[in-house]
N, C-alpha and C. Protein backbone atom coordinates (compact mmCIF):
# COMPACT_ATOMS: atom_id res chain seq x y z
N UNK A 1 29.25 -17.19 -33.54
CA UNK A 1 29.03 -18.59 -33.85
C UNK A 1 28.18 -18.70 -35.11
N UNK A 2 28.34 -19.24 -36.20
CA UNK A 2 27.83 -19.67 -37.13
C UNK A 2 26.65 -20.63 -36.96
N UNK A 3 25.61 -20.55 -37.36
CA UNK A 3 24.64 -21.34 -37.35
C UNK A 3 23.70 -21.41 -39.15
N UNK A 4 23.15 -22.58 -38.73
CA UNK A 4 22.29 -22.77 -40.08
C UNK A 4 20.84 -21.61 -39.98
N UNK A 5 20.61 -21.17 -41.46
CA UNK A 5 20.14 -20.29 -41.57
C UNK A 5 20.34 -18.75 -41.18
N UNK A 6 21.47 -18.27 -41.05
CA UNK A 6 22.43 -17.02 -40.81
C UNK A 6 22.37 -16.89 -42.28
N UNK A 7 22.31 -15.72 -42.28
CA UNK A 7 22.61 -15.14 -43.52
C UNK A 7 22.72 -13.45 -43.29
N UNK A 8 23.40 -13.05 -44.62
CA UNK A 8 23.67 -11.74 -44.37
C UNK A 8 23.55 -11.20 -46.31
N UNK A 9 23.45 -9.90 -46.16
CA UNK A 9 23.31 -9.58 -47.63
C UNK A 9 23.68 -8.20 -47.84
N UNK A 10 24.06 -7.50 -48.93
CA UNK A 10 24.06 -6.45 -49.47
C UNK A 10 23.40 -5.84 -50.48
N UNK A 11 23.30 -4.57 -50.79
CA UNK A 11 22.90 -4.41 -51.74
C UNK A 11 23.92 -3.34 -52.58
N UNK A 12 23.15 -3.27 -53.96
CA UNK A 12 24.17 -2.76 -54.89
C UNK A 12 23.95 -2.47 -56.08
N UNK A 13 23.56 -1.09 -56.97
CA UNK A 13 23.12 -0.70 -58.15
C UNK A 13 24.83 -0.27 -59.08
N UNK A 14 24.56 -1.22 -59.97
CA UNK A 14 26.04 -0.75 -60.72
C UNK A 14 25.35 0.20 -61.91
N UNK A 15 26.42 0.91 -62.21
CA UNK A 15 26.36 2.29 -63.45
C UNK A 15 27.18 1.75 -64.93
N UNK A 16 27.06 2.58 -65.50
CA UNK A 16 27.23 3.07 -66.69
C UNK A 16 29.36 2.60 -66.53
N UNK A 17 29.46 3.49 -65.50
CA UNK A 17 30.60 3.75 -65.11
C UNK A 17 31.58 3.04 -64.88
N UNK A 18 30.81 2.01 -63.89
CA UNK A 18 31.57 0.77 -63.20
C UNK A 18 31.63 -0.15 -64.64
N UNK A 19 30.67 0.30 -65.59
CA UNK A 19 30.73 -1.38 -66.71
C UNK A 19 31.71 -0.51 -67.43
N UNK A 20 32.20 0.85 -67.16
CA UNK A 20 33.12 1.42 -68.29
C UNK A 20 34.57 1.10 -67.50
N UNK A 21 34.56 0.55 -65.91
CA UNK A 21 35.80 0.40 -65.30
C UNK A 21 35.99 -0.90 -65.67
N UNK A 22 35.35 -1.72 -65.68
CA UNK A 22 35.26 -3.34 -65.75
C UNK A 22 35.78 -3.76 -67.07
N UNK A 23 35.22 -2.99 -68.24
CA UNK A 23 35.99 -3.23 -69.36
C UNK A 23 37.40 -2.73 -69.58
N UNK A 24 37.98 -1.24 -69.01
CA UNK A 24 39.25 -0.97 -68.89
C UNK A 24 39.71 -1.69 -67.93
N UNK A 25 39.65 -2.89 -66.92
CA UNK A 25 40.48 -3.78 -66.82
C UNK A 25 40.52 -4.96 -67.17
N UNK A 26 39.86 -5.01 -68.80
CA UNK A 26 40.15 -6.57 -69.34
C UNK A 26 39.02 -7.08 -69.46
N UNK A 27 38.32 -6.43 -68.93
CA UNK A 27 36.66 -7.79 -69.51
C UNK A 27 36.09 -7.36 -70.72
N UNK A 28 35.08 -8.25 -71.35
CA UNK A 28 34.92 -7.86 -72.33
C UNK A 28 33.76 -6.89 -72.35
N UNK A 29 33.72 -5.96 -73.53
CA UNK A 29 32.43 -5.68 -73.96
C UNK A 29 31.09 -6.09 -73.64
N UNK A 30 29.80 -5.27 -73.06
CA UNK A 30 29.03 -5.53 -72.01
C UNK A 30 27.60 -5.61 -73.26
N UNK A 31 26.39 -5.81 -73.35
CA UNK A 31 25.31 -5.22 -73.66
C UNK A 31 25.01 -4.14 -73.36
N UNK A 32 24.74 -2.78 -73.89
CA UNK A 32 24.16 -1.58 -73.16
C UNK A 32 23.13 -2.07 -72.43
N UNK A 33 23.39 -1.38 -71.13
CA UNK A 33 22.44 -1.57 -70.13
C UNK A 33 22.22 -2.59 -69.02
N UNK A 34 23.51 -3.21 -69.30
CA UNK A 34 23.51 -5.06 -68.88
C UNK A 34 24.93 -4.60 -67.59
N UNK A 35 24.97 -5.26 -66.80
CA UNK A 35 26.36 -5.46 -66.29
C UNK A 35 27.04 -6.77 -66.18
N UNK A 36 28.34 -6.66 -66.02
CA UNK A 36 28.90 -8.19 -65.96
C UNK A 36 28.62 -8.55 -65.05
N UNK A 37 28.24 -10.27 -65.28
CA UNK A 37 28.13 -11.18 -64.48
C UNK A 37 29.44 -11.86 -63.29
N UNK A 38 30.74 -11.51 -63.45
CA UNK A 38 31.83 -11.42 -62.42
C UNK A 38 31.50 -10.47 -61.38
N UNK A 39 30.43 -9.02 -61.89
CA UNK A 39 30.34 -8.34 -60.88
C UNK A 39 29.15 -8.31 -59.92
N UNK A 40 28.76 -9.39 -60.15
CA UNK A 40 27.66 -10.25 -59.40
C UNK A 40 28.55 -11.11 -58.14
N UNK A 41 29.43 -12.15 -58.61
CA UNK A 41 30.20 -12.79 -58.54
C UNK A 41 31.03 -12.08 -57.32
N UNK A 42 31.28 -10.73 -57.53
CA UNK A 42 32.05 -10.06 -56.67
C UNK A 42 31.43 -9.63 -55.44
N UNK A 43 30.08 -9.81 -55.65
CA UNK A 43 29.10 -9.38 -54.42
C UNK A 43 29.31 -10.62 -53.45
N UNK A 44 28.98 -11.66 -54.02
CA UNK A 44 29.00 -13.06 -53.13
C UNK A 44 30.51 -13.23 -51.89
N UNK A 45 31.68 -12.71 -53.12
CA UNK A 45 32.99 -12.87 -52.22
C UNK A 45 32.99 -11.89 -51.42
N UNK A 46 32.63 -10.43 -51.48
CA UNK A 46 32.64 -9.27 -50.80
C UNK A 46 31.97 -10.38 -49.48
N UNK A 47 30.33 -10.50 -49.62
CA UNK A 47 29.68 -11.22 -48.38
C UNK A 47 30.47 -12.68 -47.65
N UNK A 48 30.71 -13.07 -48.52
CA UNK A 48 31.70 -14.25 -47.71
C UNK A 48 32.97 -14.15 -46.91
N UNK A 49 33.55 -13.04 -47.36
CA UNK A 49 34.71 -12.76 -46.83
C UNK A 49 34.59 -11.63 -45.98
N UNK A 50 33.87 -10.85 -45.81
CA UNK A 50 33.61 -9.62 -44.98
C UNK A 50 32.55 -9.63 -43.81
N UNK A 51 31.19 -10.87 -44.22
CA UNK A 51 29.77 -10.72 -43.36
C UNK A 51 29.80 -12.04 -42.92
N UNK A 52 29.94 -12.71 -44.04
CA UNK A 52 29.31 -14.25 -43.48
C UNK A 52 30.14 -15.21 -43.93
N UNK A 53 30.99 -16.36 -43.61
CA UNK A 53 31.50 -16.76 -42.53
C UNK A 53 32.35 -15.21 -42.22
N UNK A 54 32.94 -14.40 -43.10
CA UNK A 54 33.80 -13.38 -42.78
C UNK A 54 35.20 -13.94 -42.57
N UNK A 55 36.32 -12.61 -41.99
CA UNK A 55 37.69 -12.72 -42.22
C UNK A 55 37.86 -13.69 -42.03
N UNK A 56 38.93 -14.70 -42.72
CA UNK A 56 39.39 -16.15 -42.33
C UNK A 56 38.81 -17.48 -43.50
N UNK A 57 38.07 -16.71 -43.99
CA UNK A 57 37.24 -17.34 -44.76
C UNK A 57 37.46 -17.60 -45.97
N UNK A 58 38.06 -19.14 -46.68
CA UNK A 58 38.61 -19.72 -47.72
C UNK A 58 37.64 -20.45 -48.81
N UNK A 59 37.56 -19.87 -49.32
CA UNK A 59 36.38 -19.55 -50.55
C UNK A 59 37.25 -20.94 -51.39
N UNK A 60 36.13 -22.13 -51.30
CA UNK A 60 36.61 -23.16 -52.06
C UNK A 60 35.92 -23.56 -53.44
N UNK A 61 34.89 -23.32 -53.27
CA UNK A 61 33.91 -23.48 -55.11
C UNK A 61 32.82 -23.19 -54.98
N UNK A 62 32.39 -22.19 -55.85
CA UNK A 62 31.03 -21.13 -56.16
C UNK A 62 30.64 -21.97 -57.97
N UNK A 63 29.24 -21.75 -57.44
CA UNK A 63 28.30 -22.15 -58.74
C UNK A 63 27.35 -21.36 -58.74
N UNK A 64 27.25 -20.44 -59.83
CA UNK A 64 26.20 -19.59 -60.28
C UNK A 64 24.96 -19.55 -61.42
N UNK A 65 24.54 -19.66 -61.40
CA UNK A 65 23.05 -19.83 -62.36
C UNK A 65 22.73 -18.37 -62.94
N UNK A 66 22.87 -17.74 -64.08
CA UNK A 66 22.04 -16.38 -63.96
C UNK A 66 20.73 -16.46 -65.05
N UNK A 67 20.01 -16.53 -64.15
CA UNK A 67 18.74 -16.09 -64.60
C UNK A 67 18.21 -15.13 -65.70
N UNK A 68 18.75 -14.08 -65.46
CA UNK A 68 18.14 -13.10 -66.26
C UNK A 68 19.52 -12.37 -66.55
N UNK A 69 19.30 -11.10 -67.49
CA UNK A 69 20.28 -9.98 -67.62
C UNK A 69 20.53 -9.16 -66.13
N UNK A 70 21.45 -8.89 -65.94
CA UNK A 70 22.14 -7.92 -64.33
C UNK A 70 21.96 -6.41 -64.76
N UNK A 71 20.60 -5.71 -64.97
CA UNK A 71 20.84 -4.23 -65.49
C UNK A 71 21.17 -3.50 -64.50
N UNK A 72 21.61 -2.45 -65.28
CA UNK A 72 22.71 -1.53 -65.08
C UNK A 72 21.40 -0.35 -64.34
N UNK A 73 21.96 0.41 -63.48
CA UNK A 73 20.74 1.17 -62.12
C UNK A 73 19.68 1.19 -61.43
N UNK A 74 19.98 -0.25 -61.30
CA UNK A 74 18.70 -0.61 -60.26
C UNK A 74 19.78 -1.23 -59.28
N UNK A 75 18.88 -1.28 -57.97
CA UNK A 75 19.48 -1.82 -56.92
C UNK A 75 19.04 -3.40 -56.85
N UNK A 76 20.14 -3.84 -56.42
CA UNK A 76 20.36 -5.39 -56.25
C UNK A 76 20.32 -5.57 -55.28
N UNK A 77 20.04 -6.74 -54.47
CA UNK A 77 19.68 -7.63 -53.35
C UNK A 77 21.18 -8.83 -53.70
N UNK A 78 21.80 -8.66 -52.76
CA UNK A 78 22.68 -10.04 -52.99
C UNK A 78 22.75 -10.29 -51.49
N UNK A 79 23.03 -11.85 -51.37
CA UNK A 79 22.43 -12.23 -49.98
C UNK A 79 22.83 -13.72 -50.01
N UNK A 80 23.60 -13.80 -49.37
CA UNK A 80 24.19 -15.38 -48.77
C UNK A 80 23.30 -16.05 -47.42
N UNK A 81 23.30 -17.58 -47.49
CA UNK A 81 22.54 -18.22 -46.24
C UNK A 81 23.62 -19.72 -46.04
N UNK A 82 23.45 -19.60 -44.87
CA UNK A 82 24.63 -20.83 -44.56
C UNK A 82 23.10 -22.01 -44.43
N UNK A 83 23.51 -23.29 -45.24
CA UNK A 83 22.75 -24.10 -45.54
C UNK A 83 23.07 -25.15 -44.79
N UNK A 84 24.57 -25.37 -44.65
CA UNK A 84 24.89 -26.36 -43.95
C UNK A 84 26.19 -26.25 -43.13
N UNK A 85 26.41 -27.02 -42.29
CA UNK A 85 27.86 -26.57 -41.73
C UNK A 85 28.63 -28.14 -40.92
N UNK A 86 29.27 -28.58 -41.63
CA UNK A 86 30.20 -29.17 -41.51
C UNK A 86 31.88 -29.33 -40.66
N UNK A 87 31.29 -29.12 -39.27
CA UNK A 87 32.78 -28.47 -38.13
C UNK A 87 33.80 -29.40 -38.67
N UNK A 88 33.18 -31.13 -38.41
CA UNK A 88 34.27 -31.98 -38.77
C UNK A 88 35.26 -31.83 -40.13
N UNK A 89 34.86 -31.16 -41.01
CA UNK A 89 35.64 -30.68 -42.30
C UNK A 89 35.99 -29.42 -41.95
N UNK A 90 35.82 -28.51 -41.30
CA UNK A 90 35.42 -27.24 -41.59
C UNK A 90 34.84 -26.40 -42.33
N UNK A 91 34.12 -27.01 -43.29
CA UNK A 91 33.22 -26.66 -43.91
C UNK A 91 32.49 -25.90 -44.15
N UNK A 92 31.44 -25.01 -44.58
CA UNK A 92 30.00 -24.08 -44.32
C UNK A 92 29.86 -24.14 -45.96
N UNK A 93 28.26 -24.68 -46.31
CA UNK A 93 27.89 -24.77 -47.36
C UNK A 93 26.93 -23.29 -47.29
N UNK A 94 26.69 -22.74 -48.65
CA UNK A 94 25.65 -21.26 -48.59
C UNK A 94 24.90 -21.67 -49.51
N UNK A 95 23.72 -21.11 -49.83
CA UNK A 95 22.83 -20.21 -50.78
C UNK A 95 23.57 -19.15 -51.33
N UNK A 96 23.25 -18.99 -52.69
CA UNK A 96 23.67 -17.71 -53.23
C UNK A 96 22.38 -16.96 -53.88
N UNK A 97 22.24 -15.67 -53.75
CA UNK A 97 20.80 -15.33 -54.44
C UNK A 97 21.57 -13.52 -54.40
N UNK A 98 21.16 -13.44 -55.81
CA UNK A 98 21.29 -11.75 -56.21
C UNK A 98 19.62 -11.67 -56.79
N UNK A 99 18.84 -10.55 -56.49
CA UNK A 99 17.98 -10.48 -56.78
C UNK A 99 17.41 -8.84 -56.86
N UNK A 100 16.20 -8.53 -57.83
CA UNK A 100 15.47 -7.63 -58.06
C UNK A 100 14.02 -7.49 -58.06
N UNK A 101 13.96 -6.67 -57.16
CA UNK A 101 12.25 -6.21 -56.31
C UNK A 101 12.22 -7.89 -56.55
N UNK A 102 12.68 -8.72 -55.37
CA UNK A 102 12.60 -10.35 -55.10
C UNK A 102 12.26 -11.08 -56.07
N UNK A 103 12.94 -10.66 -57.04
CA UNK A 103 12.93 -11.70 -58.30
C UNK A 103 14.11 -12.19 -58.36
N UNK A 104 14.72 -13.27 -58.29
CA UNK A 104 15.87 -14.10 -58.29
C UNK A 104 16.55 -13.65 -59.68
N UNK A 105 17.72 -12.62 -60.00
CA UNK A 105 18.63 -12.54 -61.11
C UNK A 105 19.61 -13.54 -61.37
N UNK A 106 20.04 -14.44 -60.44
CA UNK A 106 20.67 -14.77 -60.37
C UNK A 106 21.13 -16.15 -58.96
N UNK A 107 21.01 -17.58 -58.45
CA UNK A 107 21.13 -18.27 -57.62
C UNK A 107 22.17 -19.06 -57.89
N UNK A 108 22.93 -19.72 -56.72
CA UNK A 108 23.78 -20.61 -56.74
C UNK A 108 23.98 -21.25 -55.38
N UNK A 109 25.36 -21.56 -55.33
CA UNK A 109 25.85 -22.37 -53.93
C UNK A 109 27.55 -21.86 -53.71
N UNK A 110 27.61 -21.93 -52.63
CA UNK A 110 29.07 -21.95 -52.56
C UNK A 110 29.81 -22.71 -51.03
N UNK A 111 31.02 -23.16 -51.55
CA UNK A 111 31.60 -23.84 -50.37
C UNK A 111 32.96 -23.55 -49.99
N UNK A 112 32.79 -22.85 -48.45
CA UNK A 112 34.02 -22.16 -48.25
C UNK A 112 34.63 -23.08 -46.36
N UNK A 113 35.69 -22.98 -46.35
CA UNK A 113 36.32 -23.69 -45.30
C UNK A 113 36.72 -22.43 -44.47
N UNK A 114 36.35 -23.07 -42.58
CA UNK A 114 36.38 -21.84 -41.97
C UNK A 114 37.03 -22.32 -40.81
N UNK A 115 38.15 -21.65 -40.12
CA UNK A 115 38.94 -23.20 -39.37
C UNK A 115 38.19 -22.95 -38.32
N UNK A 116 37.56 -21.98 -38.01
CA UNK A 116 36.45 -21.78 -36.59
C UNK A 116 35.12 -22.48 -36.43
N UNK A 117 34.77 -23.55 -37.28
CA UNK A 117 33.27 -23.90 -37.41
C UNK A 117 32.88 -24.03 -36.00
N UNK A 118 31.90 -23.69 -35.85
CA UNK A 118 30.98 -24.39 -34.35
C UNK A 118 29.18 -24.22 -34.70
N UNK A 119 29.17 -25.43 -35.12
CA UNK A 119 27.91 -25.75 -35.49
C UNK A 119 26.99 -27.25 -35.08
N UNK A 120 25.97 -27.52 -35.84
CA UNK A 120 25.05 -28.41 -35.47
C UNK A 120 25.81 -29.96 -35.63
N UNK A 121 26.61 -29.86 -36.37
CA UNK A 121 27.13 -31.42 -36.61
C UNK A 121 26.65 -31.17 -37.97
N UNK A 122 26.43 -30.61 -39.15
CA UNK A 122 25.62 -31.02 -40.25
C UNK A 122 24.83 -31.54 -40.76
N UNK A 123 23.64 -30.64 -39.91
CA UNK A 123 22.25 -30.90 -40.08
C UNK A 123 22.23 -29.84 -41.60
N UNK A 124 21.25 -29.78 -42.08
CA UNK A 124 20.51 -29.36 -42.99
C UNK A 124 19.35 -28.48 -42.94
N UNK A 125 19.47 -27.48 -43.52
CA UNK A 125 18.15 -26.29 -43.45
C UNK A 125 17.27 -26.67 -44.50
């Protein structure tokens, strides 16, 4: 059952390597030392679709803020929180937060439709 304030997170240090895979499929040219910001992006859908709401889960519009540069071998904190939940729509609104030693790299929101909601009625955290 989904409830407000559930959240789930991963973590994740990208390389040298991964920004050398990311550009051989089409992205552009990185800053040394920097990683792309899609592969931030990719953390959030990994958690939405796998942890939190998880399988079934229709990823309708993500908004991202990045804060700072995403460097390349350090470990990341990425971490979704269900903020709100909306059964009558099916709804579930999140938090988005990628972060380093709890410094926010990166925050947003996202809103994904889940045909299983069972929640508060859409209260607010």
């Amino acid at each position: 059952m989904l409830k407000l304030g559930a959240s789930a997170s991963i973590t994740r240090t990208f390389t040298t390597a991964d920004m050398a895979d990311y550009v051989a499929l089409g992205g552009a040219p990185m800053p040394v030392g920097e990683a792309a910001e899609p592969l931030v992006g990719a953390l959030f859908s990994y958690l939405l679709g796998v942890k939190l709401p998880g399988p079934g889960t229709n990823y309708l519009k993500q908004q991202t803020q990045f804060l700072a540069p995403i460097p390349l071998g350090r470990e990341l904190l990425a971490r979704v929180t269900i903020t709100r939940l909306r059964p009558d729509k099916h709804l579930v609104d999140l938090e988005t937060v990628c972060e380093l030693d709890g410094q926010p790299l990166a925050q947003g929101r996202a809103l994904v439709y889940v045909e299983d909601v069972a929640g508060t009625g859409g209260d607010k955290v």
